[in-house]
C-alpha atoms as a PDB file:
ATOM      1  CA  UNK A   1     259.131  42.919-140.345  1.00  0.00           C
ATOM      2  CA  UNK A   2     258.561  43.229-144.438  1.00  0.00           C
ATOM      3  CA  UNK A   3     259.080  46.466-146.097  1.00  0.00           C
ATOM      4  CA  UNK A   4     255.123  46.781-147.103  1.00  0.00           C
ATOM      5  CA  UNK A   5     253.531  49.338-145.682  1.00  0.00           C
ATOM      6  CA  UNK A   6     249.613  50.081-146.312  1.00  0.00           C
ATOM      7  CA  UNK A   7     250.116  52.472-149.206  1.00  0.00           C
ATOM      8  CA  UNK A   8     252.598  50.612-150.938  1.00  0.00           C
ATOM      9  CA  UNK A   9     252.149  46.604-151.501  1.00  0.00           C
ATOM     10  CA  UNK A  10     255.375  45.029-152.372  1.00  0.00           C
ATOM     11  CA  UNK A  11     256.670  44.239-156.091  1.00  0.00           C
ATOM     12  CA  UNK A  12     256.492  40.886-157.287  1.00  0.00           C
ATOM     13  CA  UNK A  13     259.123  39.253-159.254  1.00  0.00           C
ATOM     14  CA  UNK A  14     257.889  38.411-163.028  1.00  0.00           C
ATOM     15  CA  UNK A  15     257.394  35.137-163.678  1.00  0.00           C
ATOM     16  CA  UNK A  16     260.211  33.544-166.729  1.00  0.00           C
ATOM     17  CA  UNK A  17     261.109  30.013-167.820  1.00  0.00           C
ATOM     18  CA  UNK A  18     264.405  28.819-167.779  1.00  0.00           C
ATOM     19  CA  UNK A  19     265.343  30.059-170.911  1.00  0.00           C
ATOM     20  CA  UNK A  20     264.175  33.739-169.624  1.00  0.00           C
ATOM     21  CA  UNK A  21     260.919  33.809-171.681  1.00  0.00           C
ATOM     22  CA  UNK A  22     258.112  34.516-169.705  1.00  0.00           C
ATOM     23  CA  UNK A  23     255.569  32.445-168.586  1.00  0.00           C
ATOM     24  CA  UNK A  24     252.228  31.729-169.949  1.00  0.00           C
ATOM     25  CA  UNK A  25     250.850  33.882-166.668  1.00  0.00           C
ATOM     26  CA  UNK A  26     252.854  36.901-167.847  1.00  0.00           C
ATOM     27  CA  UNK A  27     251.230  37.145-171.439  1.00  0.00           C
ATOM     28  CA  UNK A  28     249.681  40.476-172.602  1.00  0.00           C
ATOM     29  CA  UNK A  29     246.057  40.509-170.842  1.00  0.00           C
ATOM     30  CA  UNK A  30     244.507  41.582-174.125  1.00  0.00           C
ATOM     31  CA  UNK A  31     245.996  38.296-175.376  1.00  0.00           C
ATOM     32  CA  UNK A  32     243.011  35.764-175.234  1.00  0.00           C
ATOM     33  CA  UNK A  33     244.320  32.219-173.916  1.00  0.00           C
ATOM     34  CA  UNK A  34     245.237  29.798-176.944  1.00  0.00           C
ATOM     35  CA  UNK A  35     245.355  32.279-179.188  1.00  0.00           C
ATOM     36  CA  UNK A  36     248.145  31.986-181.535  1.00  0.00           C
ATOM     37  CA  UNK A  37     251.017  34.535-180.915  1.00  0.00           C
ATOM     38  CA  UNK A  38     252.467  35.116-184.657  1.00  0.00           C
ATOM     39  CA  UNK A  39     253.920  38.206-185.945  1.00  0.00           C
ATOM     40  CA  UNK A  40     252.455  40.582-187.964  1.00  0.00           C
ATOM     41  CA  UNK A  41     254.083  39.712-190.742  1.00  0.00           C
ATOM     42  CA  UNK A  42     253.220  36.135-190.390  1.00  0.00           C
ATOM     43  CA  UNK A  43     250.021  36.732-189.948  1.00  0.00           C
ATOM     44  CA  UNK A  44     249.446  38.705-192.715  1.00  0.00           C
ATOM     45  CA  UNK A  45     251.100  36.163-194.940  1.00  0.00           C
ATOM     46  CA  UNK A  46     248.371  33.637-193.758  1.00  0.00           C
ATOM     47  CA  UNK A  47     245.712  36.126-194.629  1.00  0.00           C
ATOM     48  CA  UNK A  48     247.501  36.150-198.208  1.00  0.00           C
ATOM     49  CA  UNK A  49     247.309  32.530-198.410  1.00  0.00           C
ATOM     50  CA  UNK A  50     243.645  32.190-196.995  1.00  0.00           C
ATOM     51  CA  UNK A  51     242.618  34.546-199.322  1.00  0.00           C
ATOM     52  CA  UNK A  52     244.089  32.269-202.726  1.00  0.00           C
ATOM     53  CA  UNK A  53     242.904  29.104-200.586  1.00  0.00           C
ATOM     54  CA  UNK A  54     239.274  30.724-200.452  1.00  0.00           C
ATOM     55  CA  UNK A  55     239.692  31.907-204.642  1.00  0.00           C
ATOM     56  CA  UNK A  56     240.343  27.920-205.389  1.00  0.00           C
ATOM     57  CA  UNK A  57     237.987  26.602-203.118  1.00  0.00           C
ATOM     58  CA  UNK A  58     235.541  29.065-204.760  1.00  0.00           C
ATOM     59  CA  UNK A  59     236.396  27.944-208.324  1.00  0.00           C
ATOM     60  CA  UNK A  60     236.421  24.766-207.386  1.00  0.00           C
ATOM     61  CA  UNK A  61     233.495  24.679-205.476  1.00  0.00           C
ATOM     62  CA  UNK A  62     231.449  26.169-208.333  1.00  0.00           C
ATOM     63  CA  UNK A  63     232.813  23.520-211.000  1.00  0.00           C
ATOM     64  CA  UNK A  64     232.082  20.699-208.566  1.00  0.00           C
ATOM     65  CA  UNK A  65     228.566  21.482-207.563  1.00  0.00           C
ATOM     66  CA  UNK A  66     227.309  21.841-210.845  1.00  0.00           C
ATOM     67  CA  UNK A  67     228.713  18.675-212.319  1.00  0.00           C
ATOM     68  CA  UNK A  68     227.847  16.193-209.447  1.00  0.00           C
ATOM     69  CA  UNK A  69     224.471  17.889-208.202  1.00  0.00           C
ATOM     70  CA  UNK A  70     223.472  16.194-204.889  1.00  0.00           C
ATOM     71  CA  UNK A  71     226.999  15.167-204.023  1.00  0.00           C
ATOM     72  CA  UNK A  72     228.666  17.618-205.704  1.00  0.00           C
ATOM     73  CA  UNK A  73     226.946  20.074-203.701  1.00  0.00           C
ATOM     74  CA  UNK A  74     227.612  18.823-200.330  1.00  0.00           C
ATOM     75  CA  UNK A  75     231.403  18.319-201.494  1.00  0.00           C
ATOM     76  CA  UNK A  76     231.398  22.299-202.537  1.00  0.00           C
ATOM     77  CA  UNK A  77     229.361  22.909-198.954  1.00  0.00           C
ATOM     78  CA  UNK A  78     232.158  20.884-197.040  1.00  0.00           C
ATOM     79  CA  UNK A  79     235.654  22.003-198.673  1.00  0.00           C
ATOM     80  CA  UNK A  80     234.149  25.748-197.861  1.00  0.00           C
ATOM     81  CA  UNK A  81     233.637  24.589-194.271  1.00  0.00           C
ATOM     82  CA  UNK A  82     236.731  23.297-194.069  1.00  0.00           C
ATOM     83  CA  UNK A  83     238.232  26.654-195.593  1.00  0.00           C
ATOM     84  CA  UNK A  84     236.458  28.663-193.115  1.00  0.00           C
ATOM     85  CA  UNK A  85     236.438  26.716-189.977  1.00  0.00           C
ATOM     86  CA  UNK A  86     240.293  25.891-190.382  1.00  0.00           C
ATOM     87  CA  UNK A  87     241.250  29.226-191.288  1.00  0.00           C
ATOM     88  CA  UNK A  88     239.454  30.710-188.030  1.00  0.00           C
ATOM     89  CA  UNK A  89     241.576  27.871-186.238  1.00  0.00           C
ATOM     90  CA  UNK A  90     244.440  28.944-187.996  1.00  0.00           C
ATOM     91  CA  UNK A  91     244.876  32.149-186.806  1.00  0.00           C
ATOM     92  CA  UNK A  92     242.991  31.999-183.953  1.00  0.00           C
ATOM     93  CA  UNK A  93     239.974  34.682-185.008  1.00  0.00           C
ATOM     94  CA  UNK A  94     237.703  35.799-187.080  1.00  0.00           C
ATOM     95  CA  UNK A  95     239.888  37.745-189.455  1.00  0.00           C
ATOM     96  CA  UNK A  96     240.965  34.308-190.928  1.00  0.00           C
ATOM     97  CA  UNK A  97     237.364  33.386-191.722  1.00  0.00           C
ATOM     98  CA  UNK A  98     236.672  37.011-193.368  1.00  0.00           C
ATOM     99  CA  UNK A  99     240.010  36.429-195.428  1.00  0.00           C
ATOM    100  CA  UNK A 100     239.078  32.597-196.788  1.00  0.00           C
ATOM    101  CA  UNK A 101     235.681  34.177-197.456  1.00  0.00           C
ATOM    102  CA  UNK A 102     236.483  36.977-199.157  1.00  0.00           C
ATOM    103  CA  UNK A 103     238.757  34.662-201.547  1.00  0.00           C
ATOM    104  CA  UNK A 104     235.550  32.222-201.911  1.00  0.00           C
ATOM    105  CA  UNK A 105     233.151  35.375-202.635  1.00  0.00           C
ATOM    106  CA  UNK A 106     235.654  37.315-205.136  1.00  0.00           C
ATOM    107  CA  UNK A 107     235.593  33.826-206.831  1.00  0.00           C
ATOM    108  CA  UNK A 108     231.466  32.345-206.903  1.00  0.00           C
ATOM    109  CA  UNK A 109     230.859  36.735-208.205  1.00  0.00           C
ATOM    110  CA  UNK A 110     233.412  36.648-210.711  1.00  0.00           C
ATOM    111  CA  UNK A 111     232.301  33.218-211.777  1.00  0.00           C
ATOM    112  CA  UNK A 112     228.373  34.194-211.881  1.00  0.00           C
ATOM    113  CA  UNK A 113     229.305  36.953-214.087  1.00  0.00           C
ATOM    114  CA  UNK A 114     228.202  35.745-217.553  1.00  0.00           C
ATOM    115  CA  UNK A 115     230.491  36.031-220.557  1.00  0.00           C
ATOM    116  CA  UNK A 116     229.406  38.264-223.557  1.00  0.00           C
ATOM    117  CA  UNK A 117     228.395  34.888-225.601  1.00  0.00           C
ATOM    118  CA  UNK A 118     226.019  34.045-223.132  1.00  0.00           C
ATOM    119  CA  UNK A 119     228.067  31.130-220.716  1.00  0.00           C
ATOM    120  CA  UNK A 120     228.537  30.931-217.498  1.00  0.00           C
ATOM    121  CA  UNK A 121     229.399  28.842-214.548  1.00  0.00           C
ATOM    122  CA  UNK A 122     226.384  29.335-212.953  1.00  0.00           C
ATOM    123  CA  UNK A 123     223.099  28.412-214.664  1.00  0.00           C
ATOM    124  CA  UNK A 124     220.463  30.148-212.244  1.00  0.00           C
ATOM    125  CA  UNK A 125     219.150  26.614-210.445  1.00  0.00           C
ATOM    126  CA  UNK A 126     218.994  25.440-206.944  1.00  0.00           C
ATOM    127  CA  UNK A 127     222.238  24.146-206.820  1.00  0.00           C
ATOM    128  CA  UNK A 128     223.759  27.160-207.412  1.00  0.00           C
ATOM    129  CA  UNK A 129     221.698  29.111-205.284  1.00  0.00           C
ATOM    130  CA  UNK A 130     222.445  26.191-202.218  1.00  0.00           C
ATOM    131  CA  UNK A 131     225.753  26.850-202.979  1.00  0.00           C
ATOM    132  CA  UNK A 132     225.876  30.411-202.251  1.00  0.00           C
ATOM    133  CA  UNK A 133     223.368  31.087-199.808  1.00  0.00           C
ATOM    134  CA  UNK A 134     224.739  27.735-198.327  1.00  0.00           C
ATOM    135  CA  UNK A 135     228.685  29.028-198.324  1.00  0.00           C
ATOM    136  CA  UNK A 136     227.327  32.643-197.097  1.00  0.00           C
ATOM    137  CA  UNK A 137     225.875  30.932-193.999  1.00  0.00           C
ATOM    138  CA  UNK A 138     228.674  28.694-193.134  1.00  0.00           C
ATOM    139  CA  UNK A 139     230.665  31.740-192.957  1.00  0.00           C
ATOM    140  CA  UNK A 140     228.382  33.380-190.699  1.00  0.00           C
ATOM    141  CA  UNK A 141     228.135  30.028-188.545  1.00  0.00           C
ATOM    142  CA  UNK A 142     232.259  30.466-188.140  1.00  0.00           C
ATOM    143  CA  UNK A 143     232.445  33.404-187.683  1.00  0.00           C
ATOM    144  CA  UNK A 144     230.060  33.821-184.841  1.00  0.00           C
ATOM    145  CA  UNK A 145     231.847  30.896-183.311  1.00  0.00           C
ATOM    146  CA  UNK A 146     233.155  30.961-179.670  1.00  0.00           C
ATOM    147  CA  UNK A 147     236.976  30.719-179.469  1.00  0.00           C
ATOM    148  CA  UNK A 148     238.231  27.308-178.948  1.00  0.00           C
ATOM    149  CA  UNK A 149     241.599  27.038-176.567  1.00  0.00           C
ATOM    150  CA  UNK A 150     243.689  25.119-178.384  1.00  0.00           C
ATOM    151  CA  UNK A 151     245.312  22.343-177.104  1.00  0.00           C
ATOM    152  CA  UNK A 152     248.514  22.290-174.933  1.00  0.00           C
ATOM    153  CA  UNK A 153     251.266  20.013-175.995  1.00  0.00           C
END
């Protein structure tokens, strides 16, 4: 005879590894599956970092495109891919795309800014403008990205 009785269904034991963590089944449900699980502190010192990533890979981006037009360009279009895609993998949602591109936008405004004597790093042509619209709608394409699982060791 078990001690259940209709109102009450019986406690189950939680579920811990060896070393009395707990098992993947026992994570937080709000927890998505392969989602990193960082601290808050950590992962607000990769937001830091993606941030300064996304200022050089502005900068650099707007030097590049400029000086080597056609593959120049598709360098500038694929280092900001990289920024964005790997910082979304990084920390395992969108918040790492929004902090690379916020790094990348601070940098291509700052840099189309003109000086008082009349320079700039951007000269108004359709490199430039690939470069931004181009960079605006990779970050759109990963951020709107369905979350990958990432893989199990």
């Amino acid at each position: 005879m078990s001690s259940e009785t209709p109102d009450k269904p019986a406690k189950r034991a939680k579920a811990t590894r060896p070393n009395g963590a707990p098992a993947p089944a026992a994570r937080a449900a709000s927890t998505p599956p392969g989602a990193p699980t960082l601290s808050r502190n950590a992962r607000f010192a990769w937001y830091a970092g993606l941030l300064v990533l996304g200022l050089l890979v502005g900068t650099a981006g707007a030097l590049v495109q400029a000086a080597w037009l056609p593959a120049g360009l598709i360098l500038a279009l694929l280092g900001t891919a990289g920024l964005f895609y790997g910082g979304m993998r990084a920390t395992g949602n969108q918040i790492g795309v929004a902090a690379g591109g916020g790094g990348w936008l601070i940098a291509v405004i700052l840099l189309s800014f003109g000086r008082p004597e009349g320079d700039g790093a951007f000269g108004g042509g359709v490199g430039e403008l690939l470069f931004l619209f181009g960079g605006m709608a990779i970050a759109v394409m990963c951020t709107t990205l369905a979350r990958l699982p990432r893989p199990t060791p």
